[in-house]
Protein backbone atom coordinates (compact mmCIF):
# COMPACT_ATOMS: atom_id res chain seq x y z
CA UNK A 1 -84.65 -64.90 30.98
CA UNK A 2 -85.50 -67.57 28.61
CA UNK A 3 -82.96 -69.53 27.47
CA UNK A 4 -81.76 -70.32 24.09
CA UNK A 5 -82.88 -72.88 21.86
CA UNK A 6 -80.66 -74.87 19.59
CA UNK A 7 -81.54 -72.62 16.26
CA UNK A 8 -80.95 -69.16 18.03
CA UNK A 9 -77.68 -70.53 19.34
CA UNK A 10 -76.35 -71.24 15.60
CA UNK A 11 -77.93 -68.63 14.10
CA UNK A 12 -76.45 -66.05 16.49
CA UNK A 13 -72.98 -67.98 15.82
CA UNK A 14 -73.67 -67.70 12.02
CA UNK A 15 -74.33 -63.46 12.23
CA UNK A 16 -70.89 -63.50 14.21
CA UNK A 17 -68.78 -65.39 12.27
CA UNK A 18 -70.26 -63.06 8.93
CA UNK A 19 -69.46 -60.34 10.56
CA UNK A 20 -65.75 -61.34 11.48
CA UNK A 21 -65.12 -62.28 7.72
CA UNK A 22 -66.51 -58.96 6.71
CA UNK A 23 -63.87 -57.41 9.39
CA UNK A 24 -60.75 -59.41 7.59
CA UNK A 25 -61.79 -58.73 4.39
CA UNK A 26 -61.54 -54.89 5.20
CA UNK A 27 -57.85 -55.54 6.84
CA UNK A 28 -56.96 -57.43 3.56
CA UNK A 29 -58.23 -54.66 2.02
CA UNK A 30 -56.18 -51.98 3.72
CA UNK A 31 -53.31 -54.27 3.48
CA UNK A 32 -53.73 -53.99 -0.59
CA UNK A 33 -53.81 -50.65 -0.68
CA UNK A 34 -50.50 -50.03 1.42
CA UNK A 35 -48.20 -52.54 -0.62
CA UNK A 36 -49.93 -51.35 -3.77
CA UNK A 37 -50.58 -47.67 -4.14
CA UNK A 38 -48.36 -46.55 -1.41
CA UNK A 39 -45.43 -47.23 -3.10
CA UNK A 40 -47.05 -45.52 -6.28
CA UNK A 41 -47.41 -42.62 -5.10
CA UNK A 42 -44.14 -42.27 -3.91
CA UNK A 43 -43.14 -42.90 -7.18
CA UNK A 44 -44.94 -40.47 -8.51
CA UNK A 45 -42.98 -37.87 -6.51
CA UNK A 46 -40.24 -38.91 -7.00
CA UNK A 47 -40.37 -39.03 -10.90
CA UNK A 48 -41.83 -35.30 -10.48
CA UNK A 49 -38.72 -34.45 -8.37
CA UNK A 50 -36.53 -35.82 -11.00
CA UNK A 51 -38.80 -34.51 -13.67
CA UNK A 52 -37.95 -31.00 -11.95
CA UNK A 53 -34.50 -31.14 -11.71
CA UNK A 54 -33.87 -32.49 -15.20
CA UNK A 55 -36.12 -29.89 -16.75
CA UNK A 56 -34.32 -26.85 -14.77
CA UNK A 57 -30.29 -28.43 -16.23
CA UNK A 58 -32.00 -28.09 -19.70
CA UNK A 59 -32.82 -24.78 -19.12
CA UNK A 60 -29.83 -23.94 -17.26
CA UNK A 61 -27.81 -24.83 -20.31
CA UNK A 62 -28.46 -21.18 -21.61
CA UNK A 63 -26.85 -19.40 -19.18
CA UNK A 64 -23.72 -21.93 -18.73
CA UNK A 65 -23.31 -20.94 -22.63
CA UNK A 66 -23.38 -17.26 -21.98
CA UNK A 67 -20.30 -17.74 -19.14
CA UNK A 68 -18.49 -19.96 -21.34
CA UNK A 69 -18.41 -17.61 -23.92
CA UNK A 70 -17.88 -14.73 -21.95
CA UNK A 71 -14.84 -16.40 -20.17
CA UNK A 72 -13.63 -17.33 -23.35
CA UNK A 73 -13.13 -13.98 -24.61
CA UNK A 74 -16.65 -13.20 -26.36
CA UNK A 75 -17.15 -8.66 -25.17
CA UNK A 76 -19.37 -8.19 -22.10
CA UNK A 77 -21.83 -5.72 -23.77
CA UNK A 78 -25.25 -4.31 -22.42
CA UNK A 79 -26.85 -6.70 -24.67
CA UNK A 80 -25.34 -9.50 -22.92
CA UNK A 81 -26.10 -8.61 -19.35
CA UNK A 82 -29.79 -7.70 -20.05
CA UNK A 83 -29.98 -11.11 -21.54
CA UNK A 84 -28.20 -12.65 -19.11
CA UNK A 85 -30.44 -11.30 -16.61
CA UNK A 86 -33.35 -11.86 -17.90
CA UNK A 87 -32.39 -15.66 -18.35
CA UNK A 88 -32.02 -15.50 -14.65
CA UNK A 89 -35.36 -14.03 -13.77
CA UNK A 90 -37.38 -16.26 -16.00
CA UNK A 91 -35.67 -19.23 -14.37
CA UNK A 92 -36.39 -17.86 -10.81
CA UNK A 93 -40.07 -17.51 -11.76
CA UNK A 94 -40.43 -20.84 -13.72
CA UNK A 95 -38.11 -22.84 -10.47
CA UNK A 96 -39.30 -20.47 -7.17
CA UNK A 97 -37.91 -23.46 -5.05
CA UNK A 98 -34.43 -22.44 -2.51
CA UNK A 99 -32.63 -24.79 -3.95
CA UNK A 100 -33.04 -23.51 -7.63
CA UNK A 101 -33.17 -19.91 -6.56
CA UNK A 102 -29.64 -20.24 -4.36
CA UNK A 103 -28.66 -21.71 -7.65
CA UNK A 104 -29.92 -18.89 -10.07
CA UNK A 105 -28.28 -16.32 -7.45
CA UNK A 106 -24.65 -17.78 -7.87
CA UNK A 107 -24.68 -17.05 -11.67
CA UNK A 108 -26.28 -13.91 -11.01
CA UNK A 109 -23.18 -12.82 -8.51
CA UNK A 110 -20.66 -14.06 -11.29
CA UNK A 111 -21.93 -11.87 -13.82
CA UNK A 112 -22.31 -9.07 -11.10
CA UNK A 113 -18.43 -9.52 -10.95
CA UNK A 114 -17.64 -9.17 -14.62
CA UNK A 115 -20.35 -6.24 -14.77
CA UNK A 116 -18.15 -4.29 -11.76
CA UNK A 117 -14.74 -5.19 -13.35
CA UNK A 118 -16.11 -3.80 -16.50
CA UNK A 119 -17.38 -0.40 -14.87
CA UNK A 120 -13.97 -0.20 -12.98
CA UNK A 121 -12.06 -0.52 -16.11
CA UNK A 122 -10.32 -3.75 -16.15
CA UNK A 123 -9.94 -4.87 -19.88
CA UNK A 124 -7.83 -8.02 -18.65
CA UNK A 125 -10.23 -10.04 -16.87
CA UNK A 126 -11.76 -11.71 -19.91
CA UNK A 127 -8.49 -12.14 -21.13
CA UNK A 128 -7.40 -13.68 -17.22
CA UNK A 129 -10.08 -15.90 -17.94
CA UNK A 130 -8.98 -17.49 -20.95
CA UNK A 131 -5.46 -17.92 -19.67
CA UNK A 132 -6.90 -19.65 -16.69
CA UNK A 133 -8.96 -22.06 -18.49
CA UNK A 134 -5.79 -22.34 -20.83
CA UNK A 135 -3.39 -22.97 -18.15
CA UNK A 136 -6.30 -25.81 -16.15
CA UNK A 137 -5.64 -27.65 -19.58
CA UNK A 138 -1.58 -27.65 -19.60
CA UNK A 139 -2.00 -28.56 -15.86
CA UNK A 140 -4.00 -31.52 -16.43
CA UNK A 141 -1.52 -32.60 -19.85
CA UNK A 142 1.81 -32.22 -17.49
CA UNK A 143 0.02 -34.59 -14.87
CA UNK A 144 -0.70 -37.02 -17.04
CA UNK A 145 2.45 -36.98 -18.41
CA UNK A 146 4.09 -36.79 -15.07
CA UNK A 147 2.08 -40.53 -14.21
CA UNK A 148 3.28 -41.72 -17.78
CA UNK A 149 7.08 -41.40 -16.72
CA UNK A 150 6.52 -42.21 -12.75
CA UNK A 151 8.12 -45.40 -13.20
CA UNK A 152 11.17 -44.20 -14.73
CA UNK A 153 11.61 -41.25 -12.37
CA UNK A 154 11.68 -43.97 -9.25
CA UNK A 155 14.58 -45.90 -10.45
CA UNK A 156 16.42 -43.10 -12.07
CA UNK A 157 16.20 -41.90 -8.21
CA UNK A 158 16.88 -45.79 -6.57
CA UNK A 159 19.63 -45.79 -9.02
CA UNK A 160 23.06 -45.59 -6.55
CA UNK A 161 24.82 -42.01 -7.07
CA UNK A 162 28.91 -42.49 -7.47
CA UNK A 163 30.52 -40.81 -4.79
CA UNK A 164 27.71 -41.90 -1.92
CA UNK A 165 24.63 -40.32 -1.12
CA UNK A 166 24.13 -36.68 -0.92
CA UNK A 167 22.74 -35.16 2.27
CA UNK A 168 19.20 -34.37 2.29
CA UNK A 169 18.53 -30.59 0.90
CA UNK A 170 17.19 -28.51 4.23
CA UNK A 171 13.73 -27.26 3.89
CA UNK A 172 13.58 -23.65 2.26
CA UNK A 173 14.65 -21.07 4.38
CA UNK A 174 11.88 -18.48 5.98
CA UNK A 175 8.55 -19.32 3.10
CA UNK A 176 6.60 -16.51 3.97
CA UNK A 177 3.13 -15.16 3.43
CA UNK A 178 2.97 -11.79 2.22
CA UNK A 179 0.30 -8.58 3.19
CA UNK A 180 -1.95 -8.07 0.82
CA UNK A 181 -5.73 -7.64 0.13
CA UNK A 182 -8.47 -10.22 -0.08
CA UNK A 183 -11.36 -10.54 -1.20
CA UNK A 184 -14.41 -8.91 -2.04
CA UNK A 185 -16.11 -12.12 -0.62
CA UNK A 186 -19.85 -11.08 -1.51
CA UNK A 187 -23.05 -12.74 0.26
CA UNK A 188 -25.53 -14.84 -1.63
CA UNK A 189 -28.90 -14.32 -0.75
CA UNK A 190 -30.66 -16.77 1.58
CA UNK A 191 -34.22 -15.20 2.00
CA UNK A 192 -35.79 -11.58 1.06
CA UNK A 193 -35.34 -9.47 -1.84
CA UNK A 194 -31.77 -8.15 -1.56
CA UNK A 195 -32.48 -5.39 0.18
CA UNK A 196 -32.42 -3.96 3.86
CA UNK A 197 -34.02 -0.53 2.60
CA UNK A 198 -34.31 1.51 5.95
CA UNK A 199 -33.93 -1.43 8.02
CA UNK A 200 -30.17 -2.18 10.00
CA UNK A 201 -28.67 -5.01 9.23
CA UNK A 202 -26.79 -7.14 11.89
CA UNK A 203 -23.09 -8.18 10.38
CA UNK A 204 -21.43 -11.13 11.35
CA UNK A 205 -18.00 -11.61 10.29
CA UNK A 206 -15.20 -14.30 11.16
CA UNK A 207 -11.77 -15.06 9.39
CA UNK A 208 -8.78 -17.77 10.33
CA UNK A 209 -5.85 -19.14 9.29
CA UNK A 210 -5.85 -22.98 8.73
CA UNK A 211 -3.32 -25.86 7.74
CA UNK A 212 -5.02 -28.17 5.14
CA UNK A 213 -3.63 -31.62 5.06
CA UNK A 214 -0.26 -30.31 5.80
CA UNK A 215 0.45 -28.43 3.24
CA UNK A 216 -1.49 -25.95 2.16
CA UNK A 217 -2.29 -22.67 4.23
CA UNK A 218 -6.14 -20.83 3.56
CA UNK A 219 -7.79 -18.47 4.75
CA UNK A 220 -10.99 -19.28 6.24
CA UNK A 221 -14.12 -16.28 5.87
CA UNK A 222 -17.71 -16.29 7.09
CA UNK A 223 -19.03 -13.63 6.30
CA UNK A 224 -23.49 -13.15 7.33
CA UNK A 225 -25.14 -9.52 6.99
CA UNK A 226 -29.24 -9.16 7.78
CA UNK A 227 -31.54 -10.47 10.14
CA UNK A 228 -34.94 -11.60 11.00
CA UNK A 229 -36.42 -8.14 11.00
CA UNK A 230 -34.56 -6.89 8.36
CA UNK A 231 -36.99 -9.63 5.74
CA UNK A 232 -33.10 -10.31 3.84
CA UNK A 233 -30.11 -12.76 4.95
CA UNK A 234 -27.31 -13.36 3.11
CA UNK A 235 -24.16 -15.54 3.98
CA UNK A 236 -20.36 -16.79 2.12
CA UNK A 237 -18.20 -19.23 3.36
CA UNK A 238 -15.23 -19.17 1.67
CA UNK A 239 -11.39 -20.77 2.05
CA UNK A 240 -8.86 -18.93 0.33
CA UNK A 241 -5.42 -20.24 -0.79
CA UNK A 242 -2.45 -18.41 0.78
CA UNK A 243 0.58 -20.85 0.36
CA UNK A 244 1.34 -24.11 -0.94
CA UNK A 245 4.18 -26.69 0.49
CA UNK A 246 7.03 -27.71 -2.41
CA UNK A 247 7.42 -30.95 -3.31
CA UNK A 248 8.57 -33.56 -0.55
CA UNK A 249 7.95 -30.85 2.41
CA UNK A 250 5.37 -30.62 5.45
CA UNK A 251 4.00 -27.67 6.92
CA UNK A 252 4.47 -27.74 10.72
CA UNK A 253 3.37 -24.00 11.82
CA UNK A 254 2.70 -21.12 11.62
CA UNK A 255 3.70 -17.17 13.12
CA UNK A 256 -0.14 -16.44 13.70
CA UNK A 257 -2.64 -18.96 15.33
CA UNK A 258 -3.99 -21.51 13.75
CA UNK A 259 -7.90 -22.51 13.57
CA UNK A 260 -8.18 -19.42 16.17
CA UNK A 261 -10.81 -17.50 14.39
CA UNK A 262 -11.20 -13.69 14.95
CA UNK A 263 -14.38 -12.34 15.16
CA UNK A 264 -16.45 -9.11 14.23
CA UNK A 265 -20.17 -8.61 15.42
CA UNK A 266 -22.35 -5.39 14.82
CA UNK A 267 -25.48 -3.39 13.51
CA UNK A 268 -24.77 -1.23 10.50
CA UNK A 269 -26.43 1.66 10.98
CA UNK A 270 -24.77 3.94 8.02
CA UNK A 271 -24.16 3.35 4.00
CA UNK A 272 -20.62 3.87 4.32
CA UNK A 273 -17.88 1.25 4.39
CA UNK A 274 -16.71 0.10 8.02
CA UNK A 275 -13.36 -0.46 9.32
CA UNK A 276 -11.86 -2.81 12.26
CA UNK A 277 -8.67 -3.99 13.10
CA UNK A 278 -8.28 -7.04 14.42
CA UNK A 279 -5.40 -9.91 15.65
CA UNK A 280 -3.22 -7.41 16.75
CA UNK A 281 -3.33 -5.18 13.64
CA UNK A 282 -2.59 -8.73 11.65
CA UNK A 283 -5.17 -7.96 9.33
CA UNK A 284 -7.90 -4.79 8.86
CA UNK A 285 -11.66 -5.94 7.62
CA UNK A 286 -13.45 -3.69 5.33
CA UNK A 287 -17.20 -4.54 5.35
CA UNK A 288 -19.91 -3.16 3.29
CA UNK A 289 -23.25 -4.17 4.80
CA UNK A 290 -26.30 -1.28 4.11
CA UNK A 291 -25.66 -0.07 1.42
CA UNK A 292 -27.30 3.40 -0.53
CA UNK A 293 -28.63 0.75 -3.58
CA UNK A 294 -29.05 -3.01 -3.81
CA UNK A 295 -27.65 -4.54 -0.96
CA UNK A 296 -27.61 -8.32 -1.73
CA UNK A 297 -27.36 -9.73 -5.67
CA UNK A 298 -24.92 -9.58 -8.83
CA UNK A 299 -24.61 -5.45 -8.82
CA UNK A 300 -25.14 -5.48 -4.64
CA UNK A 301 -22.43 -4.10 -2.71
CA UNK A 302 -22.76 -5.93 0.63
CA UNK A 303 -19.03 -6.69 0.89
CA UNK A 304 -15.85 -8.05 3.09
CA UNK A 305 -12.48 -7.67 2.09
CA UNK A 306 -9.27 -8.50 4.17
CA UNK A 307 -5.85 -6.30 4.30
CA UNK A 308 -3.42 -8.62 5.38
CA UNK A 309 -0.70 -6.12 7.02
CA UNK A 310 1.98 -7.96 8.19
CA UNK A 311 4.05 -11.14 6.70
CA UNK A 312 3.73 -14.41 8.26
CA UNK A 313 6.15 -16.72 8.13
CA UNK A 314 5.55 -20.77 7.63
CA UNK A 315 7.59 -23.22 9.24
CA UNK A 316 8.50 -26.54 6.46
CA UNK A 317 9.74 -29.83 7.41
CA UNK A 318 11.10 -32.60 5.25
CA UNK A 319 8.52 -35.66 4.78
């Protein structure tokens, strides 16, 4: 092989070198574009994200009016709820996403409510309404007020009493908890139409008693009807307030377990309401799951409600 001369040598160095600046000009290149449109385009999202949400409040606003007025005392007429509804369809087809439709469905079920109360003949609940948004407003004035005069409360009570202290009160005797019925706690839809049509769904039911921070007792209810072949699922979880401590006391127990959930698990097979008694005949669950209409929605009747049967008594101590 012949051997190179002096101007081959550098002329073969000169192609090489061209060829590596070509090479880092492309990773500069590439660097550019990372640092610079990268970061654009994930702007870009995110502004239509934000874009999205903001544009679905706005129309959202309708329908919080609607409520408002409703629970204010305005009459739930047929003119309302076909509005209403249609509101609610035209924002499931303008915002398709879960997040908007699981959204949509909750007003939906809270008109459903008013629309059954109506057809079952309670007048009061608009006026139960009113009262509660009445009584939310003299709550918040007498805690306010309360904070204004917590100074003079704490040395009215440092302030010694003539005669020597008092004993300390002992707790309430035997708070109890009452029977009585719960519920309906209805399922909002999670995926399908609403409805299981010919199709069984599989229930899935769970309820416990629970101690929150000491002093307040709930009931905790799952409550999950459908299933993967049945194209609908539909779910609640709900906490329901049973009792509340007084002033100064602790909760310490309870006649019934506590966190010990009891469980139901089944195929509905026919339209008609189930029964099952559970915790010892504690408590009976009535559960609605296929149903001869709509299943899952506002005017659905997929259903749990809870007969507590027996009292249960809650065990105070002083703080």
């Amino acid at each position: 092989m012949k051997p190179l001369n002096q101007t081959e040598r550098n002329q073969r160095w000169s192609q090489f070198l061209g060829l590596y600046a070509v090479l880092l000009l492309l990773l500069g290149l590439c660097w550019w574009l990372s640092l610079a449109l990268i970061p654009r385009l994930t702007n870009v999202q995110q502004n239509q994200t934000v874009n999205e949400l903001m544009a679905y409040k706005k129309q959202l606003t309708g329908t919080d009016k609607m409520l408002t007025s409703l629970e204010q005392g305005a009459p739930l007429t047929d003119n309302w709820l076909r509005n209403f509804y249609a509101n609610t369809s035209a924002l499931d087809q303008q915002f398709p996403k879960p997040l908007f439709m699981a959204t949509t469905n909750s007003y939906r079920q809270l008109a459903g409510e008013y629309e059954n109360a109506r057809r079952e003949g309670d007048e009061g609940l608009q006026l139960l309404n009113s009262q509660k948004i009445q009584l939310a407003a003299k709550k918040a004035a007498l805690l306010a007020s309360l904070a204004a005069t917590g100074n003079e409360i704490k040395t009215v009570a440092a302030a010694p009493k003539p005669g020597g202290a008092k004993p300390v009160p002992p707790a309430p005797a035997g708070p109890v908890i009452n029977p009585g019925l719960y519920g309906p706690f209805k399922p909002l839809l999670i995926s399908g139409n609403g409805e299981f049509g010919k199709n069984n769904p599989e229930i899935n039911a769970s309820v416990q008693f629970m101690i929150i921070r000491d002093h307040q007792v709930v009931l905790g209810v799952y409550f999950e009807t459908g299933a993967a072949e049945t194209g609908t699922m539909a779910k609640v979880t709900e906490r329901k307030e049973l009792y509340t401590a007084p002033p100064g006391y602790k909760i310490v127990g309870l006649s019934v377990p506590e966190r010990t959930p009891w469980r139901i698990n089944y195929v509905d097979k026919t339209p008609r309401e189930d029964q099952f008694a559970i915790a010892d005949g504690l408590m009976t669950l009535f559960v609605n799951g296929n149903m001869p209409g709509l299943d899952i929605g506002a005017t659905g009747g997929s259903a749990l409600s809870i007969q507590l049967k027996k009292q249960i008594k809650v065990e105070l101590e002083k703080e």
